[in-house]
N, C-alpha and C. Protein backbone atom coordinates (compact mmCIF):
# COMPACT_ATOMS: atom_id res chain seq x y z
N UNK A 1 67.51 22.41 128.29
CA UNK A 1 68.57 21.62 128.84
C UNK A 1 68.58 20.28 128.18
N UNK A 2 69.86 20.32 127.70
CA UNK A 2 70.09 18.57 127.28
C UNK A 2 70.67 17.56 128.11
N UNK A 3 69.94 16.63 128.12
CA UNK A 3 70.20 15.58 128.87
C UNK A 3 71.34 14.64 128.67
N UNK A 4 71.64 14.71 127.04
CA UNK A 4 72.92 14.36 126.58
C UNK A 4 73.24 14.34 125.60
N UNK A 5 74.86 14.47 125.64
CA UNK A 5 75.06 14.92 124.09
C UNK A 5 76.06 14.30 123.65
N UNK A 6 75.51 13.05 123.00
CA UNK A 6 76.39 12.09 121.93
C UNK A 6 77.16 11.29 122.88
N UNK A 7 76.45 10.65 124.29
CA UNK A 7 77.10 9.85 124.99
C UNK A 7 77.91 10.33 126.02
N UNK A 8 78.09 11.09 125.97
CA UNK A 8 78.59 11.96 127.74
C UNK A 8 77.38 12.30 128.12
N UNK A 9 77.45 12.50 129.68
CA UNK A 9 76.37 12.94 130.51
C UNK A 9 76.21 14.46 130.58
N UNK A 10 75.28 15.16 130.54
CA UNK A 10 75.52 16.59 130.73
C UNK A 10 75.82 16.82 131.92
N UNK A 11 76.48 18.11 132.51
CA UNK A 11 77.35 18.52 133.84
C UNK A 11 76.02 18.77 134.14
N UNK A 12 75.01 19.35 133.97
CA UNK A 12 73.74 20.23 134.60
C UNK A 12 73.11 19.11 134.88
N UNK A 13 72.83 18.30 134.43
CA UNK A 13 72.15 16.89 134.56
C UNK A 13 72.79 16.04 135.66
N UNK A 14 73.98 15.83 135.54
CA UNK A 14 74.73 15.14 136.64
C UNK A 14 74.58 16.06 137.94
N UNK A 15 74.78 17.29 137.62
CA UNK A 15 74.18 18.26 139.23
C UNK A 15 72.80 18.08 140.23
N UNK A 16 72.13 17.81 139.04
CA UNK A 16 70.60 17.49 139.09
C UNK A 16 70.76 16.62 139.90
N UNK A 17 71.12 15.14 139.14
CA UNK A 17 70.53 13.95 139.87
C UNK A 17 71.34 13.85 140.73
N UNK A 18 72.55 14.26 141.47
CA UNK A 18 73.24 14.33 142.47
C UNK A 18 72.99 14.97 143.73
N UNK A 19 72.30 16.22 143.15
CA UNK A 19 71.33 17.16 144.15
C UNK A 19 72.71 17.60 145.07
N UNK A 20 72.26 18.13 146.15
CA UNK A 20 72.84 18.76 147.36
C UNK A 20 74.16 20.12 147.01
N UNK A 21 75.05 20.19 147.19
CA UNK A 21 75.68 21.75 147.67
C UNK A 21 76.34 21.71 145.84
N UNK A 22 76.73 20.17 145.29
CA UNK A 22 76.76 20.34 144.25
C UNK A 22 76.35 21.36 143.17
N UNK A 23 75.30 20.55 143.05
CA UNK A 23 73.87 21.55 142.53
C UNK A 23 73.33 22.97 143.02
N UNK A 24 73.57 23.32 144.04
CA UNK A 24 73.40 24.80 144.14
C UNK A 24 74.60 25.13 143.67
N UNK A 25 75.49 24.77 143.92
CA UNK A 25 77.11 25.35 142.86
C UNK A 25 76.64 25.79 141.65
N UNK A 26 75.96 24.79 141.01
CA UNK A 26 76.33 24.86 140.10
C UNK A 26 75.16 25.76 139.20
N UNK A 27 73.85 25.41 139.94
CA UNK A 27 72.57 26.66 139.92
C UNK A 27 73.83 28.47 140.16
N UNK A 28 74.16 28.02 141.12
CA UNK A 28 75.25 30.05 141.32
C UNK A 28 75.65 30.10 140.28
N UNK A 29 76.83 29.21 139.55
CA UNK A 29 77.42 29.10 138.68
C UNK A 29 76.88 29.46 137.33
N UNK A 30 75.57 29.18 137.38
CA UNK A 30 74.59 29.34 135.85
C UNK A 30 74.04 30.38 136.13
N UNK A 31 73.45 30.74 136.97
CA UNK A 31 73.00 32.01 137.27
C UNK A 31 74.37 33.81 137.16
N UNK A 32 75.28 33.07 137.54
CA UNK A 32 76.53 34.22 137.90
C UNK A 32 76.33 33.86 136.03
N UNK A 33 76.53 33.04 135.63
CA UNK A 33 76.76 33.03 134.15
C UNK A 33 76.18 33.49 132.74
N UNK A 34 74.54 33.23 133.63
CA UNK A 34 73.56 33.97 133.20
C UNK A 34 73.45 35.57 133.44
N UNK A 35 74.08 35.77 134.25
CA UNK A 35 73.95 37.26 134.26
C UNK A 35 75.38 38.02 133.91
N UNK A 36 76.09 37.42 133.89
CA UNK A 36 77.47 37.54 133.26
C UNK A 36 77.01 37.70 131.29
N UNK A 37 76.29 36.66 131.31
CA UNK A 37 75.80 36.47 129.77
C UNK A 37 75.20 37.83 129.06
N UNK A 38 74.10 37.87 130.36
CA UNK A 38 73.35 39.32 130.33
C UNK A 38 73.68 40.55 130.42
N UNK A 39 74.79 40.69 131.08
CA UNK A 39 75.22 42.15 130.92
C UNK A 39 76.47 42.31 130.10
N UNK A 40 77.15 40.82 129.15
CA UNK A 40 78.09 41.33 128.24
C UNK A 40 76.67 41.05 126.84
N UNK A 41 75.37 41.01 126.78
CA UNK A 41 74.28 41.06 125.91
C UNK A 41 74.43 42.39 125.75
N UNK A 42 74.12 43.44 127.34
CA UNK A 42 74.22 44.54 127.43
C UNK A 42 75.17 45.13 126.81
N UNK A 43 76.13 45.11 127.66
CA UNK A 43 77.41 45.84 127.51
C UNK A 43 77.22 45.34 125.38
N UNK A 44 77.30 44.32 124.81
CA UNK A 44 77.35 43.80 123.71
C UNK A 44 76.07 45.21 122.71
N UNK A 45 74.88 45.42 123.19
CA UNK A 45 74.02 46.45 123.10
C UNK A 45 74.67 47.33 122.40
N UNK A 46 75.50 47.81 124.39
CA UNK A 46 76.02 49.76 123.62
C UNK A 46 77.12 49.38 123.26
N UNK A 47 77.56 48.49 123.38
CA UNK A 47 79.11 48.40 121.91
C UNK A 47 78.78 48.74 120.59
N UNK A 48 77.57 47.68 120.20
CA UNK A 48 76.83 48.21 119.08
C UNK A 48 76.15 49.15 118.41
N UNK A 49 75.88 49.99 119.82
CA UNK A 49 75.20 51.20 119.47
C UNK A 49 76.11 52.16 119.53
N UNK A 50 77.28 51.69 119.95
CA UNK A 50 78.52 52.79 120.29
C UNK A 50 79.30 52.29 118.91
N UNK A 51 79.47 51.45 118.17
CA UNK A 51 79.97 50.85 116.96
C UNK A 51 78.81 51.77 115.81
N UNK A 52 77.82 51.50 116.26
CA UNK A 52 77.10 52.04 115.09
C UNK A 52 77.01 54.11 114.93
N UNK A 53 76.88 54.26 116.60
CA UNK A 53 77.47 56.18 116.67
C UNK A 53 78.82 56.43 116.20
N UNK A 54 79.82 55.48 116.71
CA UNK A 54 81.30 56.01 115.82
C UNK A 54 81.07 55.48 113.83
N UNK A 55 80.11 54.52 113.77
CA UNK A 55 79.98 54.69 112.15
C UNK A 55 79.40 55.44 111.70
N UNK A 56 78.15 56.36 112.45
CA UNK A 56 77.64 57.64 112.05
C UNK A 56 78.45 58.20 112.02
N UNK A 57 79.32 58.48 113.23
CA UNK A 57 80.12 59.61 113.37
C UNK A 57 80.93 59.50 112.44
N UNK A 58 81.64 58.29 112.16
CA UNK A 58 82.67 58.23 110.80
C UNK A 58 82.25 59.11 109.13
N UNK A 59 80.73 58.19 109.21
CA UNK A 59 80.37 58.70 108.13
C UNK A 59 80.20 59.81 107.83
N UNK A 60 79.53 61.07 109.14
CA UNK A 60 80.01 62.43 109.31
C UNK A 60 80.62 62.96 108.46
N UNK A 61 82.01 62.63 109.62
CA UNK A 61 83.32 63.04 109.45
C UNK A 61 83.68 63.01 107.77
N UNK A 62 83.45 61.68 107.36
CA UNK A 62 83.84 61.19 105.32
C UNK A 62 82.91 62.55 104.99
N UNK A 63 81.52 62.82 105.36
CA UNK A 63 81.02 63.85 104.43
C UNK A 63 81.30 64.86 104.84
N UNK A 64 81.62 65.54 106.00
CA UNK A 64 82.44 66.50 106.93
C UNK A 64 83.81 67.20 105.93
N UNK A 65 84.32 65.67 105.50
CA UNK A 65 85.56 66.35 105.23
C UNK A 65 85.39 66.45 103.55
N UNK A 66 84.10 65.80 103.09
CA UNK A 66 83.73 65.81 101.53
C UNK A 66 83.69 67.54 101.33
N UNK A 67 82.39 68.03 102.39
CA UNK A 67 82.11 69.10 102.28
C UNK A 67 83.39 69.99 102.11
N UNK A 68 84.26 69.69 103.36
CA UNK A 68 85.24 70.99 103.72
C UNK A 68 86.03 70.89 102.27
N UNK A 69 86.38 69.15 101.86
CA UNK A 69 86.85 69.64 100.55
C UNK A 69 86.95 70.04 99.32
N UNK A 70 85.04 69.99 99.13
CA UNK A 70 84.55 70.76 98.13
C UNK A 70 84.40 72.71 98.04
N UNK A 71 84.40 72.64 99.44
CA UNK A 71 84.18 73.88 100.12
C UNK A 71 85.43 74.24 99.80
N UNK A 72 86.79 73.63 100.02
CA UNK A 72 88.07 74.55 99.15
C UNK A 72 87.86 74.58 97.88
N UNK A 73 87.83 73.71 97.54
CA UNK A 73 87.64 73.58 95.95
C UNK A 73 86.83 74.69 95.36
N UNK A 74 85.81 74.74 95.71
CA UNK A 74 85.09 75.74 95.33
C UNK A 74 85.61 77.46 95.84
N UNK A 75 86.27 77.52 97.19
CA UNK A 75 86.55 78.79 97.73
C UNK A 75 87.69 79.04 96.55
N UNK A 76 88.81 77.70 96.04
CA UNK A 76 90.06 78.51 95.59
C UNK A 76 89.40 78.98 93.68
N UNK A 77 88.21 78.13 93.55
CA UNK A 77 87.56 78.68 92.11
C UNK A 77 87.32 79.74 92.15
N UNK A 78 86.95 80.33 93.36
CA UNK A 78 86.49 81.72 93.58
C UNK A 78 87.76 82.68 93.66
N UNK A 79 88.56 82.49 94.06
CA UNK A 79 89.67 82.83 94.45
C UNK A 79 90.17 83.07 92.83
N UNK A 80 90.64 82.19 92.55
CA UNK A 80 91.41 81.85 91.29
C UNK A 80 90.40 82.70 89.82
N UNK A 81 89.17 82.96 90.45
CA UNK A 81 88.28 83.53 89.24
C UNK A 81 88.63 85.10 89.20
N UNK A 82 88.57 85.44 90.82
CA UNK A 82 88.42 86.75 90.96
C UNK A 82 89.52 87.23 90.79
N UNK A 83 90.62 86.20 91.27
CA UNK A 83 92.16 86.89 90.71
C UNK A 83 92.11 87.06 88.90
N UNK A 84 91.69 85.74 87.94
CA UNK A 84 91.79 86.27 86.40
C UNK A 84 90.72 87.42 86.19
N UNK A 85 90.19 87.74 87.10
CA UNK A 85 89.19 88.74 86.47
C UNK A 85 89.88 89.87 87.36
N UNK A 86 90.05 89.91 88.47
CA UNK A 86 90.84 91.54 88.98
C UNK A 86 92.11 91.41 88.15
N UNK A 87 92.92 90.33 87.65
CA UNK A 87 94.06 91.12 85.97
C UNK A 87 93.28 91.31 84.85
N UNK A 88 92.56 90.72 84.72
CA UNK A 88 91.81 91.41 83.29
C UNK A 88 91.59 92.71 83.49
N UNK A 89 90.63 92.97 84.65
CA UNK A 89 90.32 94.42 84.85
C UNK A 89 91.33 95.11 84.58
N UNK A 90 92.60 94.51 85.89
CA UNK A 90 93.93 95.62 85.89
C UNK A 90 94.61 96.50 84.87
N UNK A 91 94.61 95.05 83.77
CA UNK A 91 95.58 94.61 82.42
C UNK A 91 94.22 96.09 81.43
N UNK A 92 93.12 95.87 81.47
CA UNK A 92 92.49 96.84 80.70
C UNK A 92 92.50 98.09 81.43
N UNK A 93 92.38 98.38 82.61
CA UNK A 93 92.62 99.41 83.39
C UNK A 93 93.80 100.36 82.67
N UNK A 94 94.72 99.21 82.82
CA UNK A 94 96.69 100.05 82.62
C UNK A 94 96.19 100.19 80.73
N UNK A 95 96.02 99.65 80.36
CA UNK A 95 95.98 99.67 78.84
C UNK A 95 94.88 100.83 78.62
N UNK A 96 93.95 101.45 79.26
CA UNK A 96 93.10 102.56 79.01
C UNK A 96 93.83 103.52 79.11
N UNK A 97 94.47 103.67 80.74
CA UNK A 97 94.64 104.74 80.51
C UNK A 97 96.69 104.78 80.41
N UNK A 98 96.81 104.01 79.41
CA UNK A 98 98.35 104.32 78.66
C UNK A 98 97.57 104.52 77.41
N UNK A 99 96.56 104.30 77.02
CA UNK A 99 95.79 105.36 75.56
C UNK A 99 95.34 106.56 75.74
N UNK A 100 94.84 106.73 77.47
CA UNK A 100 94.56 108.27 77.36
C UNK A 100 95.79 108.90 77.76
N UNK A 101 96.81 108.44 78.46
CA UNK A 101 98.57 108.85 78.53
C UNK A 101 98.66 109.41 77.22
N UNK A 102 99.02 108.85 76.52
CA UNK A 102 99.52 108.66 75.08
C UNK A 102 98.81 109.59 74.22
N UNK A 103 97.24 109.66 74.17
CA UNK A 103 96.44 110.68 73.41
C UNK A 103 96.87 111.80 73.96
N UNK A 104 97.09 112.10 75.13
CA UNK A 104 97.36 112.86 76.34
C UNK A 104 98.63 113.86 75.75
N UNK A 105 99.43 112.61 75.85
CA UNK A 105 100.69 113.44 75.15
C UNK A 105 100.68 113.64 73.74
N UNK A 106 100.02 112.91 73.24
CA UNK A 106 99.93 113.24 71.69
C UNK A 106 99.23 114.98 71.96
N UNK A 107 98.21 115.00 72.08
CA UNK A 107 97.54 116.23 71.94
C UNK A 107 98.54 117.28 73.17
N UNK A 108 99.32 117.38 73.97
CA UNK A 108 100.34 118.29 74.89
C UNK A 108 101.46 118.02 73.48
N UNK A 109 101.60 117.39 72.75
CA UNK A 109 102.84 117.73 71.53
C UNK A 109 102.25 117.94 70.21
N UNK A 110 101.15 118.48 70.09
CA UNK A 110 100.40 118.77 69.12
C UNK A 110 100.42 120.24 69.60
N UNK A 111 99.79 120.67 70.36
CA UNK A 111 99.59 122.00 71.36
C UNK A 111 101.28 122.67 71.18
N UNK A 112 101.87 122.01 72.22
CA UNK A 112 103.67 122.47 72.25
C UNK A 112 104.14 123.06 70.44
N UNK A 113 103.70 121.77 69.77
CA UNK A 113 103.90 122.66 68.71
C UNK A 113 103.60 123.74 68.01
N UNK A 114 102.62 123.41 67.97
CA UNK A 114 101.96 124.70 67.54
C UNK A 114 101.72 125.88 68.50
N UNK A 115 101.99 125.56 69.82
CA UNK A 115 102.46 126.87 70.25
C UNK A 115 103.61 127.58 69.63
N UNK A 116 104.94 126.62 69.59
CA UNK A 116 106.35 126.93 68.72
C UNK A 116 105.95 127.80 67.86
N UNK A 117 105.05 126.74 66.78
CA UNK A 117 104.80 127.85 65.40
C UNK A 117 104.47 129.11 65.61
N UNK A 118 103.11 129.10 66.70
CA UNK A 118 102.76 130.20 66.84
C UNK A 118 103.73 131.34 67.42
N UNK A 119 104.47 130.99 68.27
CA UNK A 119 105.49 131.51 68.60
C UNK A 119 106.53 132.22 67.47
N UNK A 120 106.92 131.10 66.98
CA UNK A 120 107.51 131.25 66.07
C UNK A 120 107.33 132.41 64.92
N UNK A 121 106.20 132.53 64.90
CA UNK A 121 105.39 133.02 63.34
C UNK A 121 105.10 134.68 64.84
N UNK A 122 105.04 134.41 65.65
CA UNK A 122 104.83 135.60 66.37
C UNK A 122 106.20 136.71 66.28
N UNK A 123 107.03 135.83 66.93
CA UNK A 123 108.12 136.77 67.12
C UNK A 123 108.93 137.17 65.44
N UNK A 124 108.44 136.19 63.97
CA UNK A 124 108.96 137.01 63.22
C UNK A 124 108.20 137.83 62.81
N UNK A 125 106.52 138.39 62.92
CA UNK A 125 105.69 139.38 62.98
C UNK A 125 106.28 139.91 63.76
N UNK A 126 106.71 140.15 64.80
CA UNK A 126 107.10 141.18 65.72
C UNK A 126 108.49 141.22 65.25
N UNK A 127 108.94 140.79 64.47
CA UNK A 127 110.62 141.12 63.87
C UNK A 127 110.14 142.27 62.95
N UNK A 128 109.39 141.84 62.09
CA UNK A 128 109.14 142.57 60.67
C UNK A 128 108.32 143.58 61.17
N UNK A 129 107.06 143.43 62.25
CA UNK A 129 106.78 145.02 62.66
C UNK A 129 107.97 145.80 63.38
N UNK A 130 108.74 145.22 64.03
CA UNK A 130 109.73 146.47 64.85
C UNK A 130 111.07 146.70 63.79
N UNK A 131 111.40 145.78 62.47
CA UNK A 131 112.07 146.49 61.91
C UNK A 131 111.05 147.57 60.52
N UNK A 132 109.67 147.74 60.64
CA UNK A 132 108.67 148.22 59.96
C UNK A 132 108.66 149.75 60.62
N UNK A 133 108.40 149.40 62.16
CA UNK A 133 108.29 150.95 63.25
C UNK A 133 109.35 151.31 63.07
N UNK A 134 110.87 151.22 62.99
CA UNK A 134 111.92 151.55 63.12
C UNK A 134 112.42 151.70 61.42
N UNK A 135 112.24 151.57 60.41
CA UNK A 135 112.16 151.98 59.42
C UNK A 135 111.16 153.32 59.14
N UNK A 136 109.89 152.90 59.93
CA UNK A 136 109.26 153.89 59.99
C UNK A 136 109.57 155.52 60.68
N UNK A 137 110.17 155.03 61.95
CA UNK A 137 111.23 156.06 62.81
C UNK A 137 112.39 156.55 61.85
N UNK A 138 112.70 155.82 61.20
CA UNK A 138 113.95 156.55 60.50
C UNK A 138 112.99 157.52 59.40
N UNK A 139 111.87 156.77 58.63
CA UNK A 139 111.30 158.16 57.83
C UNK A 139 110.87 159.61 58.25
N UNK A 140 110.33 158.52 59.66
CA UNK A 140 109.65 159.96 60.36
C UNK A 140 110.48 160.74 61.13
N UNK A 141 111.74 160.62 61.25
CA UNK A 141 112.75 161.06 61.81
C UNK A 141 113.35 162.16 60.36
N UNK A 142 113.44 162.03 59.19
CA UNK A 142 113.76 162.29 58.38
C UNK A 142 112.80 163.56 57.74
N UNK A 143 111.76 163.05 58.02
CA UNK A 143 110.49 163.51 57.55
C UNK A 143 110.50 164.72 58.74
N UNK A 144 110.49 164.78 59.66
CA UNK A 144 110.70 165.71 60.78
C UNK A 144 111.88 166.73 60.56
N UNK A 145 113.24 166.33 59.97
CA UNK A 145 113.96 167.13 60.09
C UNK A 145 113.63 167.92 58.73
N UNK A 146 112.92 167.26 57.37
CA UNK A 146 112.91 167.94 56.49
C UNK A 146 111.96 168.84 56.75
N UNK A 147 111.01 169.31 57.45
CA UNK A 147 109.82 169.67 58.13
C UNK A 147 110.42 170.56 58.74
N UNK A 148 111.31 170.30 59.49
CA UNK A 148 111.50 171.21 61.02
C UNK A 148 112.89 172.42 59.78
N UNK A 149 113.35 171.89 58.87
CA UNK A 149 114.30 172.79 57.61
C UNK A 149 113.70 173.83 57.48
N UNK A 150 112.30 172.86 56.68
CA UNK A 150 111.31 173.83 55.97
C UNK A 150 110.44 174.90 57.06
N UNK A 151 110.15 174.30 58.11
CA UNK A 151 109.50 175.09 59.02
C UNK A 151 110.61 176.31 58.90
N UNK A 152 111.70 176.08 59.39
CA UNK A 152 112.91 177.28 59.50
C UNK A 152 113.00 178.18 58.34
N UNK A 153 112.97 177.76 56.84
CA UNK A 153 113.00 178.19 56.22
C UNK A 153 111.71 178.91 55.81
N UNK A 154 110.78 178.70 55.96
CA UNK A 154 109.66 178.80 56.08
C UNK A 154 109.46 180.71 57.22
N UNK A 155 109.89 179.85 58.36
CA UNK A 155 110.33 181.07 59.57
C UNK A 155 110.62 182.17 59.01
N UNK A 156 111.85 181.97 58.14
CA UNK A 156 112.88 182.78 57.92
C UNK A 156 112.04 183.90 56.46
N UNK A 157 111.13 182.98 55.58
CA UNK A 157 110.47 183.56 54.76
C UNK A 157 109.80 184.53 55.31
N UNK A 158 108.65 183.47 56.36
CA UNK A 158 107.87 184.74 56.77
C UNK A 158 108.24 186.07 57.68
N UNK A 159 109.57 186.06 57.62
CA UNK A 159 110.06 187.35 58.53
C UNK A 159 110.21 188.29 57.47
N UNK A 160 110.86 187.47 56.27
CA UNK A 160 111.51 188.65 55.16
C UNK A 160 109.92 188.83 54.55
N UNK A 161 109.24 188.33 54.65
CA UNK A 161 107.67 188.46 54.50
C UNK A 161 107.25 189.73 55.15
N UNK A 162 107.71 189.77 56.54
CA UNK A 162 107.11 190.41 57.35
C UNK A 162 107.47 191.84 57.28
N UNK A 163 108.88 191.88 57.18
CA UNK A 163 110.04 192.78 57.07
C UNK A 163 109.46 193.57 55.31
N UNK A 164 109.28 192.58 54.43
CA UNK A 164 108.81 193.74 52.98
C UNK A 164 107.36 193.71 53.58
N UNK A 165 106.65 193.33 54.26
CA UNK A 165 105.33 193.92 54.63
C UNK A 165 105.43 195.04 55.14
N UNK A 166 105.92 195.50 55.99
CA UNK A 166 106.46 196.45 57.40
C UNK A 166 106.73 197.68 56.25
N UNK A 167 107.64 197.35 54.99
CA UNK A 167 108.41 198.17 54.27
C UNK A 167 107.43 198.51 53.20
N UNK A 168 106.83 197.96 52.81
CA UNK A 168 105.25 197.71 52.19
C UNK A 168 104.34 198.79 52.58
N UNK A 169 104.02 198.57 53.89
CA UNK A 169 103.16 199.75 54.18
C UNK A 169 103.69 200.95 54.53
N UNK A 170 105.39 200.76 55.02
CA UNK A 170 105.93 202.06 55.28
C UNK A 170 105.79 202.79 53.78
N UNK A 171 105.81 202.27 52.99
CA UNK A 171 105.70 202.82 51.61
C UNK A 171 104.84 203.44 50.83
N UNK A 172 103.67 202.65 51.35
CA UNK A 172 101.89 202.47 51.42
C UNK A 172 101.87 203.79 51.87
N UNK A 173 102.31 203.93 53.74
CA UNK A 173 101.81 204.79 54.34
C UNK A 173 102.37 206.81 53.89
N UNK A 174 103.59 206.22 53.18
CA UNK A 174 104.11 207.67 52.40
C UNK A 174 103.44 207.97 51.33
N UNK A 175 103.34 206.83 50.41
CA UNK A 175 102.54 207.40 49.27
C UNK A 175 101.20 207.75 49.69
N UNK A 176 100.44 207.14 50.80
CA UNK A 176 99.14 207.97 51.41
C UNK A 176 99.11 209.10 51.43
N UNK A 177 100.50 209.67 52.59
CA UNK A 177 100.61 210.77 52.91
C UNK A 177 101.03 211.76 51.73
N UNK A 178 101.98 211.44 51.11
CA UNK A 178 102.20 212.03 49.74
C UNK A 178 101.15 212.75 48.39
N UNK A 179 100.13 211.02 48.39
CA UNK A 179 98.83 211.42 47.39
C UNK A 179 97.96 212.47 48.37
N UNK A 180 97.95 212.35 49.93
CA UNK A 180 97.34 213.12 50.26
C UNK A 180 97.41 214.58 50.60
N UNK A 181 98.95 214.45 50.35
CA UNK A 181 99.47 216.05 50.14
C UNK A 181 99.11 216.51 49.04
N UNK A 182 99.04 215.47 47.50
CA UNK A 182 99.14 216.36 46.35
C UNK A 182 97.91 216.52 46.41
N UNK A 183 97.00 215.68 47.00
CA UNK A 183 95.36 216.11 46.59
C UNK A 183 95.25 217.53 47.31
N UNK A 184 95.51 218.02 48.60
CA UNK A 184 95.56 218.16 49.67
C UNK A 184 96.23 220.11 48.28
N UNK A 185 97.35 219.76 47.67
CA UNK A 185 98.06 220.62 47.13
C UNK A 185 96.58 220.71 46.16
N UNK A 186 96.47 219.95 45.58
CA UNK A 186 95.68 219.81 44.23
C UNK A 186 94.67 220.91 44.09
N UNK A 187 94.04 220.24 45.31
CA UNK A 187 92.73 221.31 45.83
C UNK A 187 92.98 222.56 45.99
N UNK A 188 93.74 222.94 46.61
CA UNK A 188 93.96 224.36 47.12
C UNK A 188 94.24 224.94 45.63
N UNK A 189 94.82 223.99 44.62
CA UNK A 189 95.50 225.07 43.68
C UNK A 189 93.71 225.23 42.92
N UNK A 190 93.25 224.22 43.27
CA UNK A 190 92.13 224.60 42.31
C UNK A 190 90.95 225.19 42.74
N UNK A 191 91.23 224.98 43.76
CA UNK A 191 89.95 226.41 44.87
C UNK A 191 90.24 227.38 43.63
């Protein structure tokens, strides 16, 4: 307590030496003030400690939202990677197999053709054998009737064959009977 300051009297001092209801006034007064003092010290405390939790908390939040926005950053790298790499794949995917398409059809029009040929080369073998059998039918058709002539004529021989055979031995069988008469005569004349 100062007793004075630069020539005025202090109020606490003048209470003092005045004493009575004054002075307890003014004792309440310092006391209400003092504890008024003391609990905005307090209250002054958790402001500070409530100033210093919302600056944690701030600071949090700044690395909170550092994270979340590295955390996109990094999710859309991932994103953005796996998309150029699922078209690469795609892009080589479609490009494989439009080479095995393509070989695909190359070798189904390699085949087609040469089935053709073969085809081709088939049915004029089967031209040239069925006009070969049918040339052949006309010889052997020819060949048959000259055959089936000759057979007839042939027929017809061996009847007149058969017929001077028949006449043959009828002839045979007289001159038998005949030589065997003259022997037959012969003898007797020569008994």
């Amino acid at each position: 307590m100062s007793v004075s300051t630069g020539g005025e009297v202090n109020v606490d001092l003048r209470a003092v030496v005045e004493g009575g209801d004054a002075f307890f006034k003014r004792l309440s007064d310092l006391q209400t003030a003092k504890m008024g003092a003391e609990d905005a010290i307090a209250k002054l405390g958790v402001a500070q400690n409530v100033n210093a939790s919302v600056a944690d908390a701030n600071a949090k939040v700044v690395k909170a939202t550092q994270v979340l926005t590295d955390a996109d950053k990094a999710a859309k790298q991932i994103v953005d990677d796996a998309n150029a790499k699922a078209e690469s794949i795609t892009a080589k995917a479609r490009a494989e197999a439009q080479s095995i398409l393509d070989a695909a059809k190359a070798k189904a029009d390699d085949l087609t053709q040469g089935a053709q040929k073969f085809s081709d080369g088939a049915r004029a073998e089967a031209q040239k054998v069925l006009a070969a059998a049918k040339a052949s039918k006309l010889a052997a058709d020819k060949l048959l009737s000259e055959h089936q002539a000759k057979a007839q004529l042939l027929a017809s021989k061996q009847e007149e064959a058969r017929i001077l055979m028949e006449s043959a031995q009828s002839i045979q069988k007289e001159f038998s009977d005949k030589l065997a008469a003259i022997q037959t005569a012969a003898a007797a004349v020569l008994k």
